[in-house]
C-alpha atoms as a PDB file:
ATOM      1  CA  UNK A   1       8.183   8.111 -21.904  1.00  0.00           C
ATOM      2  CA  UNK A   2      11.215   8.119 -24.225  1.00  0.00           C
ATOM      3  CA  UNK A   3      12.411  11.586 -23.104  1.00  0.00           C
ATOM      4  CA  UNK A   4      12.558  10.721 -19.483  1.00  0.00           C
ATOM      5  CA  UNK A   5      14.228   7.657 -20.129  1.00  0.00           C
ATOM      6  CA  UNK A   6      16.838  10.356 -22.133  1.00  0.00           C
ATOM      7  CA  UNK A   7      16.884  12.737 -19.383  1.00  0.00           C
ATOM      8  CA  UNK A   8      17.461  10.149 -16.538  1.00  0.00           C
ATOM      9  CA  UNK A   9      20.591   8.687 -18.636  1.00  0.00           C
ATOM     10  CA  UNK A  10      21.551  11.886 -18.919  1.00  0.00           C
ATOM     11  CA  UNK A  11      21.057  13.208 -15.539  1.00  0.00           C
ATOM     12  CA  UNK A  12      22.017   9.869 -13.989  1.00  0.00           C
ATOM     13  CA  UNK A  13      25.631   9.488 -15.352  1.00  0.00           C
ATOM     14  CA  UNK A  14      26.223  13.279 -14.014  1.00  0.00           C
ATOM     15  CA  UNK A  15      29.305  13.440 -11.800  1.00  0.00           C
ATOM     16  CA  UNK A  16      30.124   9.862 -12.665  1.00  0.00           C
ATOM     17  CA  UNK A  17      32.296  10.548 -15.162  1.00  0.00           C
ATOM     18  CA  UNK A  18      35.972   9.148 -14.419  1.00  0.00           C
ATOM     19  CA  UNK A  19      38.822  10.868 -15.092  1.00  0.00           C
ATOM     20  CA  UNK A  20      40.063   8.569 -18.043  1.00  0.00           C
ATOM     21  CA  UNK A  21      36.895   8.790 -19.595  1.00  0.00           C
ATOM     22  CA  UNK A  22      36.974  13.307 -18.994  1.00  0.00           C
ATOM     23  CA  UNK A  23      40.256  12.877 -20.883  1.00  0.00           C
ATOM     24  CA  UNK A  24      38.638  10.525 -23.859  1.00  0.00           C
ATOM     25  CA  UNK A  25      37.527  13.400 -25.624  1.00  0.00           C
ATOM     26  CA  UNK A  26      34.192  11.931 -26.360  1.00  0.00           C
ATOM     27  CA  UNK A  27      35.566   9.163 -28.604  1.00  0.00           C
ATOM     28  CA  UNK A  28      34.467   6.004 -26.947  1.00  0.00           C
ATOM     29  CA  UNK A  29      35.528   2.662 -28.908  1.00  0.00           C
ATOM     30  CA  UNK A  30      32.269   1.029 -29.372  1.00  0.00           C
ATOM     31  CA  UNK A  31      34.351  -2.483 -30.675  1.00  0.00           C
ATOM     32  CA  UNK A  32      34.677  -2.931 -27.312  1.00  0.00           C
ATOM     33  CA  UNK A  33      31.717  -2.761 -25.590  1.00  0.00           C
ATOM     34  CA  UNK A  34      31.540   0.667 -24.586  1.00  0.00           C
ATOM     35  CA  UNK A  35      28.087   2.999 -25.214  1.00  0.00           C
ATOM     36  CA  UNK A  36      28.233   4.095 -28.388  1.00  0.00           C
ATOM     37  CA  UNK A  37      28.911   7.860 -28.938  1.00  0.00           C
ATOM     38  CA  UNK A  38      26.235   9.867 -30.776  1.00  0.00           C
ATOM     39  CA  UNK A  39      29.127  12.099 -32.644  1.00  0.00           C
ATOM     40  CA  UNK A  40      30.752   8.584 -34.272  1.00  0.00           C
ATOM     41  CA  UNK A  41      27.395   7.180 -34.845  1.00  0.00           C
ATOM     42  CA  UNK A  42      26.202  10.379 -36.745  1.00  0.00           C
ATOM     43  CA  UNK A  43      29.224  10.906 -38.331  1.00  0.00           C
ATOM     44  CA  UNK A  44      28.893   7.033 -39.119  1.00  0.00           C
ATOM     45  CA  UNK A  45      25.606   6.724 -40.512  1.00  0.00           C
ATOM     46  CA  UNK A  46      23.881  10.059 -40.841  1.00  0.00           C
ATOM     47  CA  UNK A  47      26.732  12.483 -42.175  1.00  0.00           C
ATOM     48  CA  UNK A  48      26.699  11.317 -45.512  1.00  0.00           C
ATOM     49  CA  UNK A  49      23.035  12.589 -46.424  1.00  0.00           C
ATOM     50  CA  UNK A  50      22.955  15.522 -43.593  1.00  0.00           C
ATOM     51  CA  UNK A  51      26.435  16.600 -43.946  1.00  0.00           C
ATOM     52  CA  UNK A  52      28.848  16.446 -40.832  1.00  0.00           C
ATOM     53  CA  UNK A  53      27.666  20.405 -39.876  1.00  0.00           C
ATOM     54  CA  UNK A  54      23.745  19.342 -40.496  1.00  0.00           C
ATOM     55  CA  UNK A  55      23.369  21.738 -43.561  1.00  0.00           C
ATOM     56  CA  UNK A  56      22.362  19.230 -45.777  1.00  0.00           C
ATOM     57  CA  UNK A  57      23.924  17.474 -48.518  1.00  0.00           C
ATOM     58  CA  UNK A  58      22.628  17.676 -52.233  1.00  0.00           C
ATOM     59  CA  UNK A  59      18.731  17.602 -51.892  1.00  0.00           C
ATOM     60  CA  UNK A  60      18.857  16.099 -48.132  1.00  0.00           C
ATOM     61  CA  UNK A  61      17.573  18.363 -45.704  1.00  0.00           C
ATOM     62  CA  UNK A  62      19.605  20.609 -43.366  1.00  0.00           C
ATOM     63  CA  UNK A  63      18.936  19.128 -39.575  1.00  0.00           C
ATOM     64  CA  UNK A  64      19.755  22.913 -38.647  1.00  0.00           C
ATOM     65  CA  UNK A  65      16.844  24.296 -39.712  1.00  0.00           C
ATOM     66  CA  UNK A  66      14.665  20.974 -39.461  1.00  0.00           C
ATOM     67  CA  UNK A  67      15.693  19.782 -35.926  1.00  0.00           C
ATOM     68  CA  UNK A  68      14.256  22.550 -33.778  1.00  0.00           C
ATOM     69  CA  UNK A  69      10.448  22.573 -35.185  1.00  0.00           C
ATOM     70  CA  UNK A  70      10.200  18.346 -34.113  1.00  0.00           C
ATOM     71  CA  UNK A  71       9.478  17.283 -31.066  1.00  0.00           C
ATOM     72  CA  UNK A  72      11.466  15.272 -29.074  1.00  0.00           C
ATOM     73  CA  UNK A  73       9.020  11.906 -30.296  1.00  0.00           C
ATOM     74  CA  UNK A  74       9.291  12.897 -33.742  1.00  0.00           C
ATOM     75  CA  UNK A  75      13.141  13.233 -33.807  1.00  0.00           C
ATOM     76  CA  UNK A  76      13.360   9.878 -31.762  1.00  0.00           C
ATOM     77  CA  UNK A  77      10.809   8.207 -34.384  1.00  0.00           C
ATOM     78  CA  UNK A  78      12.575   9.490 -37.772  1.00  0.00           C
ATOM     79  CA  UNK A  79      15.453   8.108 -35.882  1.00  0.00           C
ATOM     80  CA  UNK A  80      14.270   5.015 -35.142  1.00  0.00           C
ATOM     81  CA  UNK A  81      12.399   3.930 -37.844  1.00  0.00           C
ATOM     82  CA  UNK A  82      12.871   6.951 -41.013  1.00  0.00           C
ATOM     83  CA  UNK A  83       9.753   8.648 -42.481  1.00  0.00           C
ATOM     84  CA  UNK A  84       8.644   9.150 -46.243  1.00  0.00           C
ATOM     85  CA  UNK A  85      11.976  11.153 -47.030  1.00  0.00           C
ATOM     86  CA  UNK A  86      14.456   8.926 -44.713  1.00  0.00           C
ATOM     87  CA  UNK A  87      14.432   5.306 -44.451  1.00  0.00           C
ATOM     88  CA  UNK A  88      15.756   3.644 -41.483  1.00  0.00           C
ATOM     89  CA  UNK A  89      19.220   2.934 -40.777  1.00  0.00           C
ATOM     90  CA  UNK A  90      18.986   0.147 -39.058  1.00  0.00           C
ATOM     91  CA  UNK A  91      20.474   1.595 -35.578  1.00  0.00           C
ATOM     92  CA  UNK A  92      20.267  -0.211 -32.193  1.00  0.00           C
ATOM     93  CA  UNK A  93      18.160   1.696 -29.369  1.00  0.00           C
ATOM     94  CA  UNK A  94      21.702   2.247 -27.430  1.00  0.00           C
ATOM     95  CA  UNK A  95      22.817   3.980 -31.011  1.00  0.00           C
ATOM     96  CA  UNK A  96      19.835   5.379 -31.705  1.00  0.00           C
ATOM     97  CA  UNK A  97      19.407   7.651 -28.137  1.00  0.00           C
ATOM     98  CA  UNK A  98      23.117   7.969 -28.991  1.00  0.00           C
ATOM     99  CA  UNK A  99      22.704   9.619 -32.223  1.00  0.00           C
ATOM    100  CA  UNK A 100      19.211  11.659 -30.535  1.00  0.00           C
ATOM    101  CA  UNK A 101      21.325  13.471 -27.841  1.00  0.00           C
ATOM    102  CA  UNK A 102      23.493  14.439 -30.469  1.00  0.00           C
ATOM    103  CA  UNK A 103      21.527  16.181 -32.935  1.00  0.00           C
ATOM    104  CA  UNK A 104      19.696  17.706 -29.966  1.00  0.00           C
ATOM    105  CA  UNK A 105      22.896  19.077 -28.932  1.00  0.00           C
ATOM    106  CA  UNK A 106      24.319  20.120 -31.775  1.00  0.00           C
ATOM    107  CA  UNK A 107      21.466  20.726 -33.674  1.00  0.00           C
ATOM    108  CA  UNK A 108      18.711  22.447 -31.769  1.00  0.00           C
ATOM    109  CA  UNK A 109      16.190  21.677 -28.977  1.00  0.00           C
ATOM    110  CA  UNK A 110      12.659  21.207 -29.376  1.00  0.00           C
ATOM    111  CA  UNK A 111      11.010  24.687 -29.708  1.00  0.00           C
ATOM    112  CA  UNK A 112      14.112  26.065 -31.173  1.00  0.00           C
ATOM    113  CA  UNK A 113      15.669  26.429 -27.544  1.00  0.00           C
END
């Protein structure tokens, strides 16, 4: 269910897209009540243990090689809530489908795709 809510945000806001917000360069300012941007949330609350290129930092695991082996509910559920290795973050669900399409994106897709 998750994953077509995902893929109708994503699909939905296609060709939307103003031309202030083409010029943003994907930095939204979520102070101000805009959706929060999966590259500032990662690089907010994820970067420090996964590194800002997802290779891992210290004994934290690379989410370049981990990504693409979990499905898409796994990924969203580590996100969401942690798992033995990662506890939660405490992210909103706005944040936290932020922060998915991210690390799908830069990351991997399921399968390795």
């Amino acid at each position: 269910m998750r994953k077509l809510i995902l893929m109708a945000m994503i699909f939905g806001t296609v060709g939307c897209e103003t031309k202030a917000q083409a010029n943003d360069d994907d930095t939204g300012d979520m102070g101000t009540g805009d959706p929060p941007i999966g590259a500032e949330v990662y690089s907010d609350n994820c970067a420090g243990c996964h590194g800002i290129d997802g290779e891992g930092v210290g004994t934290n695991p690379s989410l370049v090689e981990r990504v693409p082996q979990l499905t898409d509910e796994d990924l969203a559920s580590i996100i969401d809530i942690g798992n033995d290795l990662m506890p939660s973050v405490g992210l909103t669900q706005d944040e936290s489908d932020a922060v998915f399409l991210y690390v799908r994106d830069q990351f991997g897709e399921e399968g390795g795709s």
